[in-house]
N, C-alpha and C. Protein backbone atom coordinates (compact mmCIF):
# COMPACT_ATOMS: atom_id res chain seq x y z
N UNK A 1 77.79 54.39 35.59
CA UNK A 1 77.02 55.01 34.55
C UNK A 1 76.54 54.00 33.52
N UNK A 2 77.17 52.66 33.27
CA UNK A 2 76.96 51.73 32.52
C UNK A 2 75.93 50.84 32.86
N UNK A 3 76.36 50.73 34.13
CA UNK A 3 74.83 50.07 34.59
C UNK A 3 73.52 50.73 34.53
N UNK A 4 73.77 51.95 34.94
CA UNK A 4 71.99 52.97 34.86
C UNK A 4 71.69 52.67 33.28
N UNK A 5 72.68 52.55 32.02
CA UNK A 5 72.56 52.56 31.06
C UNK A 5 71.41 51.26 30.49
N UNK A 6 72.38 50.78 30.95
CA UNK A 6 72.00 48.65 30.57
C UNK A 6 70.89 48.84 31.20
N UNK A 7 70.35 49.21 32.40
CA UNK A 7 69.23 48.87 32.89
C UNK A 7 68.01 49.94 32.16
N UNK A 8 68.42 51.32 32.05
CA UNK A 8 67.16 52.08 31.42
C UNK A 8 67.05 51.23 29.85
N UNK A 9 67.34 50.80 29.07
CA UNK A 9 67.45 50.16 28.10
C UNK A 9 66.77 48.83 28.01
N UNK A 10 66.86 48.22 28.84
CA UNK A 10 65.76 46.86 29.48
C UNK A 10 64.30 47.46 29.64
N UNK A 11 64.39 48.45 30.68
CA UNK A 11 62.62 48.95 31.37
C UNK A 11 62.49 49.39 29.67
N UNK A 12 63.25 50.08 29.21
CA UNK A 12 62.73 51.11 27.75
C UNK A 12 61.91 50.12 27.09
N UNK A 13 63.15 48.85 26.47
CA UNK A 13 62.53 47.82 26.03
C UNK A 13 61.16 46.85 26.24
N UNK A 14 61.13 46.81 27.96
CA UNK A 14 60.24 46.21 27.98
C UNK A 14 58.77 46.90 28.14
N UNK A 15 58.73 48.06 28.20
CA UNK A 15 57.87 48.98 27.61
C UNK A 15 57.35 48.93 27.00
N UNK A 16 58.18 49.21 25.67
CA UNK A 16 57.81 49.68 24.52
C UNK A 16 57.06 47.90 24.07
N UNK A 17 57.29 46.72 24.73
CA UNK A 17 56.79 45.70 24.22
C UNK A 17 55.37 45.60 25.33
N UNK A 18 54.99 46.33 25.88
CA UNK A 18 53.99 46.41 26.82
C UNK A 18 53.28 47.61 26.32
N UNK A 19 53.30 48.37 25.48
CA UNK A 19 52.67 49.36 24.86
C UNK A 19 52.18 48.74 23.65
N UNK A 20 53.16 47.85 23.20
CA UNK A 20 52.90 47.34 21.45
C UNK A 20 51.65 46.17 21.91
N UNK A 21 51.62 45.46 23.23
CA UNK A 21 50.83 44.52 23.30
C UNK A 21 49.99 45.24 23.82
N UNK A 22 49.80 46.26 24.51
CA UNK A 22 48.37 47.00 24.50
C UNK A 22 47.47 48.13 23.42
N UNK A 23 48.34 47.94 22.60
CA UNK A 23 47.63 48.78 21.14
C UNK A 23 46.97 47.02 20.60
N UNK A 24 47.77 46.19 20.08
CA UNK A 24 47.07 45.16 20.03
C UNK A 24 45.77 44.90 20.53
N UNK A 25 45.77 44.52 21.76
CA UNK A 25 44.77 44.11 22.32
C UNK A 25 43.22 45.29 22.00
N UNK A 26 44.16 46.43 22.04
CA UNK A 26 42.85 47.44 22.12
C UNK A 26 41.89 47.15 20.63
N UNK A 27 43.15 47.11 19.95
CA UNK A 27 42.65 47.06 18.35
C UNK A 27 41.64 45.72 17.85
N UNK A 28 42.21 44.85 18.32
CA UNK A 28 41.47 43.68 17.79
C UNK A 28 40.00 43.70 18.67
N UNK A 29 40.22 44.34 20.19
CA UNK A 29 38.79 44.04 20.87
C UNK A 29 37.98 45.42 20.18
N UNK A 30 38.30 46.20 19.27
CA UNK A 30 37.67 47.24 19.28
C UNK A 30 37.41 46.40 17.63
N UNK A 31 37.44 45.44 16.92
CA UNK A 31 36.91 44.37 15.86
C UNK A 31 38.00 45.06 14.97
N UNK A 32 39.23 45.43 14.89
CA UNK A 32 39.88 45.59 14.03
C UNK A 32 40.74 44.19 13.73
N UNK A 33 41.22 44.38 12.38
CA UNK A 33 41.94 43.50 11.57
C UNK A 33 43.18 43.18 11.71
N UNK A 34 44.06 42.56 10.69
CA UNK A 34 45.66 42.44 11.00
C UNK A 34 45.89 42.90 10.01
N UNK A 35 45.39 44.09 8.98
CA UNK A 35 45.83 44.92 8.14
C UNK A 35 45.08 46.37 8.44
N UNK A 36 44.82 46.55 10.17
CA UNK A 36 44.68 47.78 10.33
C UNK A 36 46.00 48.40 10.92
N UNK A 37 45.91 49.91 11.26
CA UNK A 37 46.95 50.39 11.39
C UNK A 37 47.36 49.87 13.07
N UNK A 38 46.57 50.30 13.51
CA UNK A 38 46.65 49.66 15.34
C UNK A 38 47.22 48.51 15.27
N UNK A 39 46.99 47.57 14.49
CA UNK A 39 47.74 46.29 14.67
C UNK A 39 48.88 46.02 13.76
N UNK A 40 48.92 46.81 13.08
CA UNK A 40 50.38 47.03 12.75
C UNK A 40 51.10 47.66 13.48
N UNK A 41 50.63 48.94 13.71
CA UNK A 41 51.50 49.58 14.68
C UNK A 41 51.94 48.79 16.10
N UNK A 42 50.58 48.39 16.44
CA UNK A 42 51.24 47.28 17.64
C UNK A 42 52.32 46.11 17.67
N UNK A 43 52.15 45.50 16.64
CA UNK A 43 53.09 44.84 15.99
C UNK A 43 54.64 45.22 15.94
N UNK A 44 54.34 46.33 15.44
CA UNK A 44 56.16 47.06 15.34
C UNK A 44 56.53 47.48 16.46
N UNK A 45 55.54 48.29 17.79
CA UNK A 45 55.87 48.46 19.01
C UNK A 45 56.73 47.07 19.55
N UNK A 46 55.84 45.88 19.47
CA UNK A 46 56.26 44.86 20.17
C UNK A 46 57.59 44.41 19.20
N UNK A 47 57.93 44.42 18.09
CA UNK A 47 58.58 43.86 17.70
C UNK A 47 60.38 44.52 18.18
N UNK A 48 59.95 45.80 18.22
CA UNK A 48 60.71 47.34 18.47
C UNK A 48 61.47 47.30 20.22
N UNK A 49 60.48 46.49 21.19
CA UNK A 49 60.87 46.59 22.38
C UNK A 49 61.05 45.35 22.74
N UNK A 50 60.95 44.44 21.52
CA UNK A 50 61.51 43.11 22.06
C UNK A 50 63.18 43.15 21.43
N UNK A 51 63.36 43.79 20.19
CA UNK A 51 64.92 43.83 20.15
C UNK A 51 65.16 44.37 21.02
N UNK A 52 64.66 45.34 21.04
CA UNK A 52 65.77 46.38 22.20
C UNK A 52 66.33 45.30 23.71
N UNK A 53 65.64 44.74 24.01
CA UNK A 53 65.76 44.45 25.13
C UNK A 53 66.57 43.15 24.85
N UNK A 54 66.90 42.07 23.49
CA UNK A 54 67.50 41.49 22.64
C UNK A 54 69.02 42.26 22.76
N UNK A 55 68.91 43.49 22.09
CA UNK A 55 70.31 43.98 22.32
C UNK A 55 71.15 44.37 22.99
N UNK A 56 70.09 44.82 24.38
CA UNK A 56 70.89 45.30 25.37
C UNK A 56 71.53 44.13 26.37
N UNK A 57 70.73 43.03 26.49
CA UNK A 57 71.23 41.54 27.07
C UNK A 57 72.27 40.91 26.47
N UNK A 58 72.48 40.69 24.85
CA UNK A 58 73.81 40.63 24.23
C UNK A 58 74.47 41.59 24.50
N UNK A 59 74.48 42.69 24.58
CA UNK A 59 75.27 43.98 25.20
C UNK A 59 76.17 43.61 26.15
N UNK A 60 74.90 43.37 27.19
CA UNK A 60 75.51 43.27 28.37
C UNK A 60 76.51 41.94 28.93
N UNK A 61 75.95 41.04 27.94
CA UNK A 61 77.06 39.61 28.05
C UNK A 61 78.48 39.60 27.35
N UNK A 62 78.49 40.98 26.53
CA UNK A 62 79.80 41.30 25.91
C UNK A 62 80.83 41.89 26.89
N UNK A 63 79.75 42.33 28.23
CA UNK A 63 80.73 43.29 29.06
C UNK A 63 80.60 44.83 29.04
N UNK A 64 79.70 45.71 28.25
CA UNK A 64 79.56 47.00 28.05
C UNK A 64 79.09 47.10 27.17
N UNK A 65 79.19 48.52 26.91
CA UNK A 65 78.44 49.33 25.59
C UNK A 65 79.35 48.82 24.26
N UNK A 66 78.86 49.01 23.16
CA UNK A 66 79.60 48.74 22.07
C UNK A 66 79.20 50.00 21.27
């Protein structure tokens, strides 16, 4: 059960950093700024699914869930 865990937690992560880099991209080719919302929001997507996937790899080098 720990493993299905550790691993949905990786795909989640790397997702959510593959969603944040495609709001990006959309935003800036659509001539938006780095004080629009799209690229903020993209920003926090990516920033959001790069911890995650940060925590679950220290996680997992601890040996389990904490």
């Amino acid at each position: 059960m720990n493993d299905a865990y550790a691993v949905s937690q990786r795909v989640l992560g790397g997702l959510l950093c593959l969603v944040g880099v495609a709001v990006l991209v959309a935003t800036l080719s659509a001539g938006g700024g780095p004080l629009t919302l799209g690229f903020i929001v993209g920003v926090l997507f990516t920033a959001l699914g790069a911890a995650r996937v940060w925590i679950a790899v220290r996680a997992g080098d601890r040996g389990g869930r904490r």
